[in-house]
Protein backbone atom coordinates (compact mmCIF):
# COMPACT_ATOMS: atom_id res chain seq x y z
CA UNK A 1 0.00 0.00 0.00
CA UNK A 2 3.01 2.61 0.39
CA UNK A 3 4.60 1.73 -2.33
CA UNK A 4 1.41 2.38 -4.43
CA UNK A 5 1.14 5.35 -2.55
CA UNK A 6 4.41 6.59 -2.94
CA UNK A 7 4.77 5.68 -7.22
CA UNK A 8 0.89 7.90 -7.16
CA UNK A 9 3.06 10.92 -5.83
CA UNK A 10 5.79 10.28 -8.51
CA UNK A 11 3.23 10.22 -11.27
CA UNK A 12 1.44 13.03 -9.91
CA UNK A 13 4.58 14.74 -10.08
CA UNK A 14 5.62 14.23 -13.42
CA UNK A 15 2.18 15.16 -14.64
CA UNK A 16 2.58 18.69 -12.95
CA UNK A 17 6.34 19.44 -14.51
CA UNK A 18 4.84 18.31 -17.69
CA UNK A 19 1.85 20.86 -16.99
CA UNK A 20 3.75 23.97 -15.95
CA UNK A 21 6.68 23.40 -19.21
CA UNK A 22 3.54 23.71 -21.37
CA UNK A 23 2.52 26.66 -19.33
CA UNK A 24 6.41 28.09 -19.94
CA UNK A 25 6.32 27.10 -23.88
CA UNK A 26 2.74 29.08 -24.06
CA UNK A 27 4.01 32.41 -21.98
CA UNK A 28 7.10 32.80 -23.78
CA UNK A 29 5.96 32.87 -27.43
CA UNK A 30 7.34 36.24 -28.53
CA UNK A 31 7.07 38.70 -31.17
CA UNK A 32 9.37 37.25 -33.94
CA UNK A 33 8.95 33.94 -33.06
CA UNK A 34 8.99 31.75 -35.99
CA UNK A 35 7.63 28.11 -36.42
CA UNK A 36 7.18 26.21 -39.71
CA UNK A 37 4.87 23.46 -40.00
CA UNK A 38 1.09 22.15 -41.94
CA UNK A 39 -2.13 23.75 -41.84
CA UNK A 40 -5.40 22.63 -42.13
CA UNK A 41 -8.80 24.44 -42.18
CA UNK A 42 -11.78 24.12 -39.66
CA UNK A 43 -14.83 22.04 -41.21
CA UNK A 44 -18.59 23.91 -41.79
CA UNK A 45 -19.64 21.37 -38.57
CA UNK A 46 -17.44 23.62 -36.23
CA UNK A 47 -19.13 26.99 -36.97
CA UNK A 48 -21.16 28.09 -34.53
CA UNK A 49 -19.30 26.21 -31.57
CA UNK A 50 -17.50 27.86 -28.62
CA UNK A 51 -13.69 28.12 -29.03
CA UNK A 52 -11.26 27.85 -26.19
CA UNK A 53 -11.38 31.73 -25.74
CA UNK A 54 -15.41 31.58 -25.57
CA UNK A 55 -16.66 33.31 -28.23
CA UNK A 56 -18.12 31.43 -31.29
CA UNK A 57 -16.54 29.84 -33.76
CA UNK A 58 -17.13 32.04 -37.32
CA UNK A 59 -15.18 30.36 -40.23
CA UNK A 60 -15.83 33.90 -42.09
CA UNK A 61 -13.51 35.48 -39.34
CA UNK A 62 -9.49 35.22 -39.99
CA UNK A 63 -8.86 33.11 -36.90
CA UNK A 64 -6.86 30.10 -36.06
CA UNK A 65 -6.61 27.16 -33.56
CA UNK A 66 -2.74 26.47 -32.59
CA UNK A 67 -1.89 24.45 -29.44
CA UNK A 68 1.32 26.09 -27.67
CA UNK A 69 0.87 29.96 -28.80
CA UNK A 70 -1.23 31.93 -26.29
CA UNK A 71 -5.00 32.80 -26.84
CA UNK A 72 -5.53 35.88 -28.35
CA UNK A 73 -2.21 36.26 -30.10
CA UNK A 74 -1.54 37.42 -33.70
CA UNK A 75 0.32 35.59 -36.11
CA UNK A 76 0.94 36.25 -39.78
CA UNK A 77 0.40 32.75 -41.47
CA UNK A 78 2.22 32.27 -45.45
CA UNK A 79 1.70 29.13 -47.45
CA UNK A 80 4.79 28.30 -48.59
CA UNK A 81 3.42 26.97 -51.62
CA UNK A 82 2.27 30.34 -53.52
CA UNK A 83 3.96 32.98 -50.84
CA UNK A 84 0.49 34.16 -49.44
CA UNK A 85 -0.39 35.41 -46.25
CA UNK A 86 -3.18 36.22 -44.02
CA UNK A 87 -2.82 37.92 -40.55
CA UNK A 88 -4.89 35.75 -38.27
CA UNK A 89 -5.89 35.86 -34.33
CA UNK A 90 -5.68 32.65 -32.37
CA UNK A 91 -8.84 32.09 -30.29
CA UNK A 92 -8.83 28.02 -29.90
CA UNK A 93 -6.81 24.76 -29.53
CA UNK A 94 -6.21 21.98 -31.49
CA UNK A 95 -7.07 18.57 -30.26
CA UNK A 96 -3.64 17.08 -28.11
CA UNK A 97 -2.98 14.77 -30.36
CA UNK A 98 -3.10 16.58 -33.81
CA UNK A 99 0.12 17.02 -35.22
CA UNK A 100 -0.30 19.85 -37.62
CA UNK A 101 0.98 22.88 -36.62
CA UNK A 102 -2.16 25.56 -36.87
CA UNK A 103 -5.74 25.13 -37.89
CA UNK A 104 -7.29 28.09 -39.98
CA UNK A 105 -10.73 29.25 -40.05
CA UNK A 106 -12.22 28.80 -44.09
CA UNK A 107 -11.90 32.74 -44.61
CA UNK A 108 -7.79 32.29 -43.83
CA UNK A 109 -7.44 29.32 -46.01
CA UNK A 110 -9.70 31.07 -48.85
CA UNK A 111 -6.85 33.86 -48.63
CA UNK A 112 -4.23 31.53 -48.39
CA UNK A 113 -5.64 29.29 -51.45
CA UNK A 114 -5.41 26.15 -50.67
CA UNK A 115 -9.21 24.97 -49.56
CA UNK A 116 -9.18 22.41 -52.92
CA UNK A 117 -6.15 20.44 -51.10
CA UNK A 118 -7.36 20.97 -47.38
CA UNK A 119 -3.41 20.92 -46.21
CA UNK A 120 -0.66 23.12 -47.00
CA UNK A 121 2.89 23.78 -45.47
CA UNK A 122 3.23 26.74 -43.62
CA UNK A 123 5.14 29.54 -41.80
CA UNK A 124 3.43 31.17 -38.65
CA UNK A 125 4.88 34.18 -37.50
CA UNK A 126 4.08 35.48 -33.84
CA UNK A 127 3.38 39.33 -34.27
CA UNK A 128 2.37 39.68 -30.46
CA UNK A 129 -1.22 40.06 -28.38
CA UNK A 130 -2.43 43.63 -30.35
CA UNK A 131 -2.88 43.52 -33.82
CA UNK A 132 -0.40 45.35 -36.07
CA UNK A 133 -1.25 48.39 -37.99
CA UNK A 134 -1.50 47.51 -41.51
């Protein structure tokens, strides 16, 4: 019984170093920040849901889900396929175990052209929590 005891305070602590370096890779995204990976685009079933910031989900906004950058951050997405890029706001998370790197709403993809292929390779760049003059 202590040994089960003590190995449920081991795992316990491993899950909450795990928990605050996610919370440390999430507060130190900074301006300039560069990450390079695939996009995708949100189906029609998700508009109308609650994101992870709240508000609902509006694939006609220019919006992204992204898993490590804070909510509410700006990034400047370009598909490195035809050099286009959309300045987008992330307001929800991926699901944990979805290994693309950012998931746009329809309006972004539209802009970035690539809805016919549904995945593209791309460049996120973190611009910081107030959008940038234009």
């Amino acid at each position: 019984m202590k040994n089960l005891l003590l190995l449920f305070i081991a795992l316990l602590g491993v899950i909450m170093v795990h928990a605050q370096a996610k919370r440390d890779s999430i507060a130190k995204a900074k301006p300039g920040a560069v990450q390079y990976g695939t996009a995708s685009y949100y189906g029609g079933k998700f508009n109308g849901r609650k994101t992870s910031t709240g508000e609902l989900f509006d694939e006609k906004k220019m919006t992204c889900a992204h898993n490590t950058l804070p909510l509410n951050t700006w990034v400047k997405v370009t598909n490195l396929r035809n050099n286009k890029s959309v300045v987008v706001r992330v307001n929800d998370r991926l699901h944990h175990k979805n290994k693309r790197l950012v998931d746009l709403s329809k309006a972004a993809a539209t802009k970035l052209g690539y809805i016919g292929r549904g995945l593209t390779r791309v460049k996120v760049e973190v611009l910081g929590k107030k959008l940038p003059a234009s």
